[in-house]
PDB file of N, CA and C in Angstrom:
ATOM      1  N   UNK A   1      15.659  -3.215 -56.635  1.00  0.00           N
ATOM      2  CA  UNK A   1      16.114  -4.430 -55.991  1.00  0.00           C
ATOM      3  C   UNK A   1      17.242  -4.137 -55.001  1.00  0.00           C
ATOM      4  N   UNK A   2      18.231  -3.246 -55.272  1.00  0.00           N
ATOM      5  CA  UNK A   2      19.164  -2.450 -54.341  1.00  0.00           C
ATOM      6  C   UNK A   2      18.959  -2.285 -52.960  1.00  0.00           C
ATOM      7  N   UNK A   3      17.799  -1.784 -53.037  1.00  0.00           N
ATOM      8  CA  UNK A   3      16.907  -1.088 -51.699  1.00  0.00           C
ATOM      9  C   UNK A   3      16.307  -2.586 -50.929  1.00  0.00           C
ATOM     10  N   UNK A   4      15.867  -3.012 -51.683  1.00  0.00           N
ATOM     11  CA  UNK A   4      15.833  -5.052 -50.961  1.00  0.00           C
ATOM     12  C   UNK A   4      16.673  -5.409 -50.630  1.00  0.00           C
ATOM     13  N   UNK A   5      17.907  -5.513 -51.098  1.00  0.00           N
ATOM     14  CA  UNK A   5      18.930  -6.452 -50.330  1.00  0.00           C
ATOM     15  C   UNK A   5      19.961  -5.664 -49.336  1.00  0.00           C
ATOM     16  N   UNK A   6      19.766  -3.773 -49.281  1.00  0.00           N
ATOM     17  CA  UNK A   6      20.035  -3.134 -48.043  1.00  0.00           C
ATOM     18  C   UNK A   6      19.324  -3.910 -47.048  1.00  0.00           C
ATOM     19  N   UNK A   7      17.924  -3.347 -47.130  1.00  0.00           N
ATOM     20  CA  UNK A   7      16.996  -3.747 -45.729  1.00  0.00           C
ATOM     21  C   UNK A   7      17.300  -5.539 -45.362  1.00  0.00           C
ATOM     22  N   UNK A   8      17.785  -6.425 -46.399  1.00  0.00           N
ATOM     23  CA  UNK A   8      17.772  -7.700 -45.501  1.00  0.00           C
ATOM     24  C   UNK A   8      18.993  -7.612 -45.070  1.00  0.00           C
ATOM     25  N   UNK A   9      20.081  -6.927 -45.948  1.00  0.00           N
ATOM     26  CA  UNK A   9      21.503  -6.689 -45.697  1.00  0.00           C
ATOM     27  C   UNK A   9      21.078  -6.198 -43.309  1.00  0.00           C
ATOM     28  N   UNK A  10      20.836  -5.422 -43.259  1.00  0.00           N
ATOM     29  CA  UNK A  10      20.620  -4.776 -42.189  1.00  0.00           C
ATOM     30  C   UNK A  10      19.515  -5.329 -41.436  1.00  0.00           C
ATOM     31  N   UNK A  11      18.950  -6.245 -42.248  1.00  0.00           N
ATOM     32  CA  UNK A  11      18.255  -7.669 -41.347  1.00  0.00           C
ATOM     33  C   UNK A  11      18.999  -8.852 -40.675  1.00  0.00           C
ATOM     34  N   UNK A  12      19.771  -8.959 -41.494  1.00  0.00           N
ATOM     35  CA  UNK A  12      20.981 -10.009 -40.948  1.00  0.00           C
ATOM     36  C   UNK A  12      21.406  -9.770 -40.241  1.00  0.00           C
ATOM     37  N   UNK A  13      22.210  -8.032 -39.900  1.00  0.00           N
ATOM     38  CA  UNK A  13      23.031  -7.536 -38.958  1.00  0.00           C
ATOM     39  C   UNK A  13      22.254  -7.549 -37.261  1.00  0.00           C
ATOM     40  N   UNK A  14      21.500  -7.735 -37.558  1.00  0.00           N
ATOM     41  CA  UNK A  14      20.121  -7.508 -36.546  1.00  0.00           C
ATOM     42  C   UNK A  14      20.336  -9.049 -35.922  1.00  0.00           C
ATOM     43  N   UNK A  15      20.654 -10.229 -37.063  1.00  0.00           N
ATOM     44  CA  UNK A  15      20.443 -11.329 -36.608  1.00  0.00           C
ATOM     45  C   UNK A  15      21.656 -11.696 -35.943  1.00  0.00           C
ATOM     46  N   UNK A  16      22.427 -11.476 -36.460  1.00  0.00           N
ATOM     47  CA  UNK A  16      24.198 -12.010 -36.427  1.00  0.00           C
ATOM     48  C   UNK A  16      24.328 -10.593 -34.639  1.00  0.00           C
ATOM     49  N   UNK A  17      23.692  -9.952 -34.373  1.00  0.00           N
ATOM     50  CA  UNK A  17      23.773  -9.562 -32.893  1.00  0.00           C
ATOM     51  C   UNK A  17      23.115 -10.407 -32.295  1.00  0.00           C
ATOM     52  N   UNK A  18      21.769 -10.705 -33.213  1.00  0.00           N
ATOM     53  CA  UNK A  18      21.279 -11.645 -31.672  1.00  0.00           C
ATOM     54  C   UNK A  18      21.909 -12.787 -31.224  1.00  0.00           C
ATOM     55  N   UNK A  19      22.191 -13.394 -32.419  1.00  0.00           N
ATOM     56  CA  UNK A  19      23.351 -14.478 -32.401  1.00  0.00           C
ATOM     57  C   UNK A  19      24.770 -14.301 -31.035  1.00  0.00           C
ATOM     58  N   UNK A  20      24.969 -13.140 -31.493  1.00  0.00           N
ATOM     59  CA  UNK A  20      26.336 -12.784 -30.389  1.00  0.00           C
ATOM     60  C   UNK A  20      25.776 -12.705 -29.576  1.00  0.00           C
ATOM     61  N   UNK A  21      24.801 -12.013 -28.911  1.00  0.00           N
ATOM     62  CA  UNK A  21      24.051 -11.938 -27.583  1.00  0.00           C
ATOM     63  C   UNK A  21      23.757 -13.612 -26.815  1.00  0.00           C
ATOM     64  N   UNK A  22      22.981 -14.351 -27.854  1.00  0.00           N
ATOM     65  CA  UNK A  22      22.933 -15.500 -27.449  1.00  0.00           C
ATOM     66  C   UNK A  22      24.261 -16.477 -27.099  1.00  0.00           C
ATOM     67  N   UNK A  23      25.126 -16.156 -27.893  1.00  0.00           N
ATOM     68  CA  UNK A  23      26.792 -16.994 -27.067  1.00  0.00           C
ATOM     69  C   UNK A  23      27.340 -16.065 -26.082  1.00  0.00           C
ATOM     70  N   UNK A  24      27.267 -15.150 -25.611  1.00  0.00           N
ATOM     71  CA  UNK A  24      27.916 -14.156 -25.072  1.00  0.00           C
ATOM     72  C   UNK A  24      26.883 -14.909 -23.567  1.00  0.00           C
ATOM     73  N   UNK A  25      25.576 -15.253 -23.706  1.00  0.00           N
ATOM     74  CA  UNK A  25      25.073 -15.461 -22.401  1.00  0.00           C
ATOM     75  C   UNK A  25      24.840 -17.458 -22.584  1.00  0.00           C
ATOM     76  N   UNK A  26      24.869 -17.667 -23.133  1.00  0.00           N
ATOM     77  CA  UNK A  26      24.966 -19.364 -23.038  1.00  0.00           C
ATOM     78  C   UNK A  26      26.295 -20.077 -23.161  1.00  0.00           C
ATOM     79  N   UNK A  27      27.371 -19.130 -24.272  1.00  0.00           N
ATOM     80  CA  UNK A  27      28.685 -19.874 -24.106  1.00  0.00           C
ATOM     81  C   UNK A  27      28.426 -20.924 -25.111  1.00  0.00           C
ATOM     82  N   UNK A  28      27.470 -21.390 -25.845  1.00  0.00           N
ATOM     83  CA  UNK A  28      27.145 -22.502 -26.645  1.00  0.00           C
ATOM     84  C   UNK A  28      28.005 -22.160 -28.252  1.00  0.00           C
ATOM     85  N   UNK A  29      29.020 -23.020 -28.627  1.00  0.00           N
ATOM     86  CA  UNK A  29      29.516 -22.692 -29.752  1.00  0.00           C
ATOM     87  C   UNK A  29      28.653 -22.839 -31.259  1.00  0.00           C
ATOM     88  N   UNK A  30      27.228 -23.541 -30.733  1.00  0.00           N
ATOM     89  CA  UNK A  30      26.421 -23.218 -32.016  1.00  0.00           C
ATOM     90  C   UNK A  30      26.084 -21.899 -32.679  1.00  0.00           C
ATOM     91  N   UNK A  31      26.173 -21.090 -31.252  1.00  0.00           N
ATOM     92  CA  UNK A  31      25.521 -19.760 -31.696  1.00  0.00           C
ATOM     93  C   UNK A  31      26.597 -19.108 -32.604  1.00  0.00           C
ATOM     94  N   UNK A  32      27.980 -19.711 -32.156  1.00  0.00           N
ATOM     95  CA  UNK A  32      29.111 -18.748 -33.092  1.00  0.00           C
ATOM     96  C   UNK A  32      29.182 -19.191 -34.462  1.00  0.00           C
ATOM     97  N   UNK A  33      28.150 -20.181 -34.779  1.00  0.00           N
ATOM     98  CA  UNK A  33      28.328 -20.436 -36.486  1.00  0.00           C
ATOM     99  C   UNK A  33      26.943 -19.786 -36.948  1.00  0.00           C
ATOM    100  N   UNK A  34      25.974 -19.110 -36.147  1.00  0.00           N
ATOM    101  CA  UNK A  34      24.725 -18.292 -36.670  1.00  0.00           C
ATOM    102  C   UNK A  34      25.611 -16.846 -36.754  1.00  0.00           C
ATOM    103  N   UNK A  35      26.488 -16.293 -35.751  1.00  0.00           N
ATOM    104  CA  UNK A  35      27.137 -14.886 -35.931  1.00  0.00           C
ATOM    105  C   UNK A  35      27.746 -15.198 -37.498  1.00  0.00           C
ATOM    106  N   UNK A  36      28.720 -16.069 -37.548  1.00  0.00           N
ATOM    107  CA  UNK A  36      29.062 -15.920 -38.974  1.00  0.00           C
ATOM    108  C   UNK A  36      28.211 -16.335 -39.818  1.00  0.00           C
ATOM    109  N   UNK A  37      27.071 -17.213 -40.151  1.00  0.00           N
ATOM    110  CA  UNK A  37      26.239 -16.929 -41.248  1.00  0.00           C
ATOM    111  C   UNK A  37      25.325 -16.067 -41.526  1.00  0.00           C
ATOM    112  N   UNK A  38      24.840 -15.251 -40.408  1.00  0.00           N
ATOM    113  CA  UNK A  38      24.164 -14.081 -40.524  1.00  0.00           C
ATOM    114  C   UNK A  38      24.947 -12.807 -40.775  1.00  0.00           C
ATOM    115  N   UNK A  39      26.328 -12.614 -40.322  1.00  0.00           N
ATOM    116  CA  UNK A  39      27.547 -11.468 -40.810  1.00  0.00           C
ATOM    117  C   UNK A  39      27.732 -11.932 -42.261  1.00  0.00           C
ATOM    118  N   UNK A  40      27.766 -12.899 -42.665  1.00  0.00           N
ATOM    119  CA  UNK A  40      28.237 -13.142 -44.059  1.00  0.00           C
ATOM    120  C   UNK A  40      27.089 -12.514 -44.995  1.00  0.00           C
ATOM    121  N   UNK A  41      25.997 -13.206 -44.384  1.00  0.00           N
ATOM    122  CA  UNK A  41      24.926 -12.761 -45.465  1.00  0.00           C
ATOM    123  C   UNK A  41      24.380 -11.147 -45.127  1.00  0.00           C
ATOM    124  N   UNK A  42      24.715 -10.693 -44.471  1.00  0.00           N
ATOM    125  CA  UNK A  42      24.776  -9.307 -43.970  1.00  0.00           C
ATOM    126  C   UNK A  42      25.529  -8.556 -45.154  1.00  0.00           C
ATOM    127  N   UNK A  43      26.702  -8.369 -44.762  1.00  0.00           N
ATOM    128  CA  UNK A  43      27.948  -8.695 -45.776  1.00  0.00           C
ATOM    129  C   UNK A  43      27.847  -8.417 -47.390  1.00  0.00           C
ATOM    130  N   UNK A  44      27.254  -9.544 -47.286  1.00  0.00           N
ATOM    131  CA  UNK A  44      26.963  -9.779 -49.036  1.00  0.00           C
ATOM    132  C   UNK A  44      25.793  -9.490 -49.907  1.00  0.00           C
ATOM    133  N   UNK A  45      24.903  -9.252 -48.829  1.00  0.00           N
ATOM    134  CA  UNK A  45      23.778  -8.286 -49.247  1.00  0.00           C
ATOM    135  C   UNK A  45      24.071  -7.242 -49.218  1.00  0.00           C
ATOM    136  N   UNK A  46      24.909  -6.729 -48.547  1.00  0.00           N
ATOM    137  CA  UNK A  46      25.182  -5.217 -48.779  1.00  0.00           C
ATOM    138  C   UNK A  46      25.990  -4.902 -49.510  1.00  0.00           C
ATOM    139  N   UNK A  47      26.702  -5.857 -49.984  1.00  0.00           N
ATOM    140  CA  UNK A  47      27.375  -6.229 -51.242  1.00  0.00           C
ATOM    141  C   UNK A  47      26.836  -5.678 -52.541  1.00  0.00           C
ATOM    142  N   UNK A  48      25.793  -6.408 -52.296  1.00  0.00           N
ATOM    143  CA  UNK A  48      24.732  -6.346 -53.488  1.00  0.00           C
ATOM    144  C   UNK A  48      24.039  -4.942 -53.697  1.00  0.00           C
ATOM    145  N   UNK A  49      23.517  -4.675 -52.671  1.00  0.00           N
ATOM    146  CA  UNK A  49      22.828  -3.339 -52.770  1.00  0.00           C
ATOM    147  C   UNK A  49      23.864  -1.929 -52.991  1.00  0.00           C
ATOM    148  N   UNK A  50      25.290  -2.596 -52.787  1.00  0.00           N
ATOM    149  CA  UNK A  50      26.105  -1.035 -53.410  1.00  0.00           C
ATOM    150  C   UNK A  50      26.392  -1.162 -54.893  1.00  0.00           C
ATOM    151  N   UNK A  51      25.935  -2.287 -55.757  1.00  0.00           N
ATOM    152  CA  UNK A  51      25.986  -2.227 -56.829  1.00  0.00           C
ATOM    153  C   UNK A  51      25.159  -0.807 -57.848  1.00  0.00           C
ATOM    154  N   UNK A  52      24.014  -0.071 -56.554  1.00  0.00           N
ATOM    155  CA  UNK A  52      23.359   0.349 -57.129  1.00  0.00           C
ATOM    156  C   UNK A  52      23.815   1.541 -56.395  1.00  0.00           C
ATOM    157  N   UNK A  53      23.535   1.742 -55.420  1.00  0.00           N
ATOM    158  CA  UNK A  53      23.110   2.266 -53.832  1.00  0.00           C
ATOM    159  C   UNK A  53      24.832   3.432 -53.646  1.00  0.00           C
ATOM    160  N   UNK A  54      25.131   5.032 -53.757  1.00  0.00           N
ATOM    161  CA  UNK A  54      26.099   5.027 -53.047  1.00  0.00           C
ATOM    162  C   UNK A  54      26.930   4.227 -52.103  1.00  0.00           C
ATOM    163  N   UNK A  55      27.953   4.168 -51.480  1.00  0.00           N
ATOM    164  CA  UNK A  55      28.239   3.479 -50.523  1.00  0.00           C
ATOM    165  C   UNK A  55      28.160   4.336 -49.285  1.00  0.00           C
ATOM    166  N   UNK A  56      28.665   5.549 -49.283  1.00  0.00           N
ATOM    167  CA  UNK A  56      28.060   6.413 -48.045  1.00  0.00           C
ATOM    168  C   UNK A  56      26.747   6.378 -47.583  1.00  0.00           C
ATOM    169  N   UNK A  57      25.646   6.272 -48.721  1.00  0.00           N
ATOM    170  CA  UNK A  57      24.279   6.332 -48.337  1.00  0.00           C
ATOM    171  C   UNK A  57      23.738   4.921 -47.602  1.00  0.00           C
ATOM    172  N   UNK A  58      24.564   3.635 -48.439  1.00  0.00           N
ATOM    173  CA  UNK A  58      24.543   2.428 -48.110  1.00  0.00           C
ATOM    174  C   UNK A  58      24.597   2.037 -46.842  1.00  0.00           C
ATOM    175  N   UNK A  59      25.832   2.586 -46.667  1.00  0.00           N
ATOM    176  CA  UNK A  59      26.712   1.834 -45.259  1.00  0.00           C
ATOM    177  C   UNK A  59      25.954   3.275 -44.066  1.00  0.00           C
ATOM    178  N   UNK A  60      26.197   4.344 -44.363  1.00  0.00           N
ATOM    179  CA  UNK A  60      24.803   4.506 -42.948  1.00  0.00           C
ATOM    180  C   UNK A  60      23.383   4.188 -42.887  1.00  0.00           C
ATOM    181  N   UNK A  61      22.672   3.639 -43.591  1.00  0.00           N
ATOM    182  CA  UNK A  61      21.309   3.184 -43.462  1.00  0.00           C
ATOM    183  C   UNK A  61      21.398   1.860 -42.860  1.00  0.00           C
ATOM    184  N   UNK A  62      22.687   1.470 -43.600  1.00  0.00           N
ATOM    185  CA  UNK A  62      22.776  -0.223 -43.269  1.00  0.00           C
ATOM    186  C   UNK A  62      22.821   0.046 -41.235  1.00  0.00           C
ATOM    187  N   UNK A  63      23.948   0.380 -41.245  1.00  0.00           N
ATOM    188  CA  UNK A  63      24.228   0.987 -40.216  1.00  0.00           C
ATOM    189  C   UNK A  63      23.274   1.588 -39.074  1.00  0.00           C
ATOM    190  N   UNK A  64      22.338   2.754 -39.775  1.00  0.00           N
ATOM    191  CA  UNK A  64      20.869   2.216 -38.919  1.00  0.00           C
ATOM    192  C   UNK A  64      20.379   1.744 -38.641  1.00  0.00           C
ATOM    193  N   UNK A  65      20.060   0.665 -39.664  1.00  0.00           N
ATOM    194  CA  UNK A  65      19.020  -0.659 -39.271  1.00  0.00           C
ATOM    195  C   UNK A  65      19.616  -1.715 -38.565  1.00  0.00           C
ATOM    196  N   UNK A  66      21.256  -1.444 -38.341  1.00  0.00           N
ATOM    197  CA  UNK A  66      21.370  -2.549 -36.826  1.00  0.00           C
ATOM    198  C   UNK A  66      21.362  -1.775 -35.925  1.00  0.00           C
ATOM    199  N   UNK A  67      21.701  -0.930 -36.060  1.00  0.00           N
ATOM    200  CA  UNK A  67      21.890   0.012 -34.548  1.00  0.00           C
ATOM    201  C   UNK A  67      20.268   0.334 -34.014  1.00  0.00           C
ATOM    202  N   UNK A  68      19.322   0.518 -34.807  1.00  0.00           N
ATOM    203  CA  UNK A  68      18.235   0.559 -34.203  1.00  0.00           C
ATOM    204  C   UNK A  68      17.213  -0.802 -33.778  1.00  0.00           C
ATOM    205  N   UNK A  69      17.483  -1.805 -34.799  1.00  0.00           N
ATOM    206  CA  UNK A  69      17.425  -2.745 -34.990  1.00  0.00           C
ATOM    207  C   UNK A  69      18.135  -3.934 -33.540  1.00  0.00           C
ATOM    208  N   UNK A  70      18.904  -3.455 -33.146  1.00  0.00           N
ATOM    209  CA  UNK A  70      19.921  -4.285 -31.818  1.00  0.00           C
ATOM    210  C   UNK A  70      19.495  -3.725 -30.699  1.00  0.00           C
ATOM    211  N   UNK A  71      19.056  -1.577 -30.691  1.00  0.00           N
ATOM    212  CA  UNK A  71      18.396  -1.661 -29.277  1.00  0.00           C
ATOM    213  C   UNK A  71      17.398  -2.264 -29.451  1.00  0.00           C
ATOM    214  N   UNK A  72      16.374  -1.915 -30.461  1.00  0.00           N
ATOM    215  CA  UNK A  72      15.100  -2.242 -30.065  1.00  0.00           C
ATOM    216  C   UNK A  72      15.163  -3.726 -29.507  1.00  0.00           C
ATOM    217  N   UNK A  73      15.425  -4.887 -29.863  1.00  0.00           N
ATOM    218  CA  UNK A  73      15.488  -6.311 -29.745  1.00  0.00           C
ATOM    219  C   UNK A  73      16.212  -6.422 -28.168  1.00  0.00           C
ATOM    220  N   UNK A  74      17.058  -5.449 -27.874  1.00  0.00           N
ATOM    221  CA  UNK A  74      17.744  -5.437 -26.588  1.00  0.00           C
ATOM    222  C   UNK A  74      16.473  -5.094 -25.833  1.00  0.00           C
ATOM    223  N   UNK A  75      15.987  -4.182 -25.673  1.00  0.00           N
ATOM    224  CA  UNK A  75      14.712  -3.222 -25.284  1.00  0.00           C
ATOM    225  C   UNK A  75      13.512  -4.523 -24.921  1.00  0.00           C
ATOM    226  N   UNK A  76      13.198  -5.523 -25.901  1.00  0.00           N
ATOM    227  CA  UNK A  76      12.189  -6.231 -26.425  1.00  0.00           C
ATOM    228  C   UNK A  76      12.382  -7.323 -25.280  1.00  0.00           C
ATOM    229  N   UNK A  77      13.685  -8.046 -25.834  1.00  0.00           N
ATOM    230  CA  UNK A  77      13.364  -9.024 -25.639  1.00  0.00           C
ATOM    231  C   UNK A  77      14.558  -9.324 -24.237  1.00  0.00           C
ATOM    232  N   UNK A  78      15.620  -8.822 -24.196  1.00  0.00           N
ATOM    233  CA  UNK A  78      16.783  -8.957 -23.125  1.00  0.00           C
ATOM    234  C   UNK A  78      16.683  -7.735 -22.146  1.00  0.00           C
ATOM    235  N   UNK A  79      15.189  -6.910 -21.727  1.00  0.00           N
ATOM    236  CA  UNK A  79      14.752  -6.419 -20.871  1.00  0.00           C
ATOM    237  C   UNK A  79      15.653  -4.783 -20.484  1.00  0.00           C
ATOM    238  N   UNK A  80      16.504  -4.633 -21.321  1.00  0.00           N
ATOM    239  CA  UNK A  80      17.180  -3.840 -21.564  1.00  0.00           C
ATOM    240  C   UNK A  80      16.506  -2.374 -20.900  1.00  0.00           C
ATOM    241  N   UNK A  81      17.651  -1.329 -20.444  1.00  0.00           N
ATOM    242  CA  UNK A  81      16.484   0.119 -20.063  1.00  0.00           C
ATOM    243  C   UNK A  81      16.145   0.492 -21.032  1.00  0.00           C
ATOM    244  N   UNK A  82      14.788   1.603 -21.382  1.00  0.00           N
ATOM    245  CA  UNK A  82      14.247   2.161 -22.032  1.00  0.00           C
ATOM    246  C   UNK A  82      14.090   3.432 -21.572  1.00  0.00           C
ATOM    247  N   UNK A  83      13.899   4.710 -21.875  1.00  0.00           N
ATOM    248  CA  UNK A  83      13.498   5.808 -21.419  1.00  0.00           C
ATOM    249  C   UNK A  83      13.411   6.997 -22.621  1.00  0.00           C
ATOM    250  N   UNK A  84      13.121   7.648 -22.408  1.00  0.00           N
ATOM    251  CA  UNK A  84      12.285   8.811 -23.979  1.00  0.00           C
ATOM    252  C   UNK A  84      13.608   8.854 -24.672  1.00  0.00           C
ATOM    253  N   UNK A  85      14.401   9.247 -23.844  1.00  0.00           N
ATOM    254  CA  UNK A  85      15.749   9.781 -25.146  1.00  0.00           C
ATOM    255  C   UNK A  85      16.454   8.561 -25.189  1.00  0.00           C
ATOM    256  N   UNK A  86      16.350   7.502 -25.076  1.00  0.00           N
ATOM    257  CA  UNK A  86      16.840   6.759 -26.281  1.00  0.00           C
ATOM    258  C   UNK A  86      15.905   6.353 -27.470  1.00  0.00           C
ATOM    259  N   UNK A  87      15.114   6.279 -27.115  1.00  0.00           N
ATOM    260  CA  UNK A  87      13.418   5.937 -27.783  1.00  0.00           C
ATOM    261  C   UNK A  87      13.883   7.297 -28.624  1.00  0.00           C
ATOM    262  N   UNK A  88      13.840   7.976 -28.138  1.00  0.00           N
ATOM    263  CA  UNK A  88      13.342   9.587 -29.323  1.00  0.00           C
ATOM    264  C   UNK A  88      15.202   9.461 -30.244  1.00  0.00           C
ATOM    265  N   UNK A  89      16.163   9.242 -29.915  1.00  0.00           N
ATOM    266  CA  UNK A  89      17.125   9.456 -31.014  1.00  0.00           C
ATOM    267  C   UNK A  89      17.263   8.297 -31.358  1.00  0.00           C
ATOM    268  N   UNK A  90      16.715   7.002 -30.970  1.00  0.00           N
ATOM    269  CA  UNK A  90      16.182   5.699 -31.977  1.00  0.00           C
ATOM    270  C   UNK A  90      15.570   5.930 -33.391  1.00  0.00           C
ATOM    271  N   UNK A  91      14.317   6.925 -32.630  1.00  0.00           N
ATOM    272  CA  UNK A  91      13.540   7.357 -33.711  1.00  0.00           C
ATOM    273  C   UNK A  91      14.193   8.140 -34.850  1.00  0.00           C
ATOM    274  N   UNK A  92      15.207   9.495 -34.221  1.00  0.00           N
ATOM    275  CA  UNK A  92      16.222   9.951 -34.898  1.00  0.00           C
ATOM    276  C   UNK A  92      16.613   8.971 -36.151  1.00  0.00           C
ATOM    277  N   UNK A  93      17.880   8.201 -35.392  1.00  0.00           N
ATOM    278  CA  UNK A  93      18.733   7.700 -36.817  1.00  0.00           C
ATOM    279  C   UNK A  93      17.487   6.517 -37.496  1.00  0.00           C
ATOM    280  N   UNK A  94      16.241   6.110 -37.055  1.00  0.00           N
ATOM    281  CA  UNK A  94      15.027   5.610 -38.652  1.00  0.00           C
ATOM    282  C   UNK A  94      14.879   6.406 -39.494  1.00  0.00           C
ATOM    283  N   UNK A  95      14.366   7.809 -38.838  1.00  0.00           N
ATOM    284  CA  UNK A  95      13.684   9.334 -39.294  1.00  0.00           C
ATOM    285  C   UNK A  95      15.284   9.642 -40.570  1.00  0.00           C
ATOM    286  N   UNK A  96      15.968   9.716 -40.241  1.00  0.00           N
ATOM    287  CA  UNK A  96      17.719   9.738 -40.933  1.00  0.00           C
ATOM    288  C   UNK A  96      17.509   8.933 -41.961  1.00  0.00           C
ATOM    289  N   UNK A  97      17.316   7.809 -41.875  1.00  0.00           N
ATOM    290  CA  UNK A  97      17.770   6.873 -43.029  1.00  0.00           C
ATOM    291  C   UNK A  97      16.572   6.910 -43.657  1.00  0.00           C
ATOM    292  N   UNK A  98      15.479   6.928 -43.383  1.00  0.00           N
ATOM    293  CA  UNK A  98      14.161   7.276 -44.334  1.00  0.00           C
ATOM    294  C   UNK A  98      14.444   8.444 -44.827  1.00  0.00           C
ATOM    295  N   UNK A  99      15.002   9.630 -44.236  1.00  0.00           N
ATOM    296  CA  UNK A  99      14.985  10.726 -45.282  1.00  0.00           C
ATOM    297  C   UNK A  99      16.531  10.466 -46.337  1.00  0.00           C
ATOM    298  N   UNK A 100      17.382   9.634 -46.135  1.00  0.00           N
ATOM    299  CA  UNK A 100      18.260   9.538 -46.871  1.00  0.00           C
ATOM    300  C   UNK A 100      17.449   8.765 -48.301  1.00  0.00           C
ATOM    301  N   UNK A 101      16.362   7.771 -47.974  1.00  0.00           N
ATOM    302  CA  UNK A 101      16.472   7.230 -49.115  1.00  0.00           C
ATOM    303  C   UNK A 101      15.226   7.938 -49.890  1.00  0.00           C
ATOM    304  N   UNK A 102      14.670   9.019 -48.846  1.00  0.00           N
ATOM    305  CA  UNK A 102      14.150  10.137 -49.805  1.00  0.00           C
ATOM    306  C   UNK A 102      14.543  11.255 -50.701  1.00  0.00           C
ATOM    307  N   UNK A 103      15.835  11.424 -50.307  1.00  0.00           N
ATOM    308  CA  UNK A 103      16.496  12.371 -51.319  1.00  0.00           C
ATOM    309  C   UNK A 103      17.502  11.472 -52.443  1.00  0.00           C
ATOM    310  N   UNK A 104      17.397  10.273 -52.137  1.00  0.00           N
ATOM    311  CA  UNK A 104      18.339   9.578 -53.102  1.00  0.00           C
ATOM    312  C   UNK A 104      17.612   9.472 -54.481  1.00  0.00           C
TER     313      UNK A 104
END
């Protein structure tokens, strides 16, 4: 169950950027109450998952899955550049955190 509430833990973080992205270009103060309910529950899922989970192993996977998680969505959807080497050390820190939670 640990390993569940990382990946939504680092689902949220994913959300609570898009959130910032979206006030950062509309200025709309709705979006600044989605940054804090998606950081909170970010937060507190990852909360949860170090009950089990190292916290070193925790907090860089978590840590992957926004950082890869924020280009890709940058990439996707806010037209962002793309080119092999960010694509290929994208792939890097997934390839990273999949082998972290293979030796765990």
């Amino acid at each position: 169950m640990s390993w569940a509430f990382l990946m939504l833990a680092g689902c949220m973080e994913v959300l609570g950027v898009i959130m910032m992205k979206a006030y950062a270009v509309t200025a709309k103060k709705l979006y600044l109450l989605g940054v804090a309910f998606f950081f909170v529950l970010s937060l507190g899922s990852l909360s949860l998952a170090l009950r089990e989970i190292p916290m070193g192993m925790g907090y860089a996977i978590w840590t992957g899955i926004g950082t890869a998680g924020g280009v890709l969505v940058g990439i996707i959807f806010y037209k962002e550049s793309r080119n092999f080497w960010k694509l290929f050390f994208i792939a890097l820190i997934v390839a990273c955190s999949v082998g972290l939670k293979l030796v765990s």
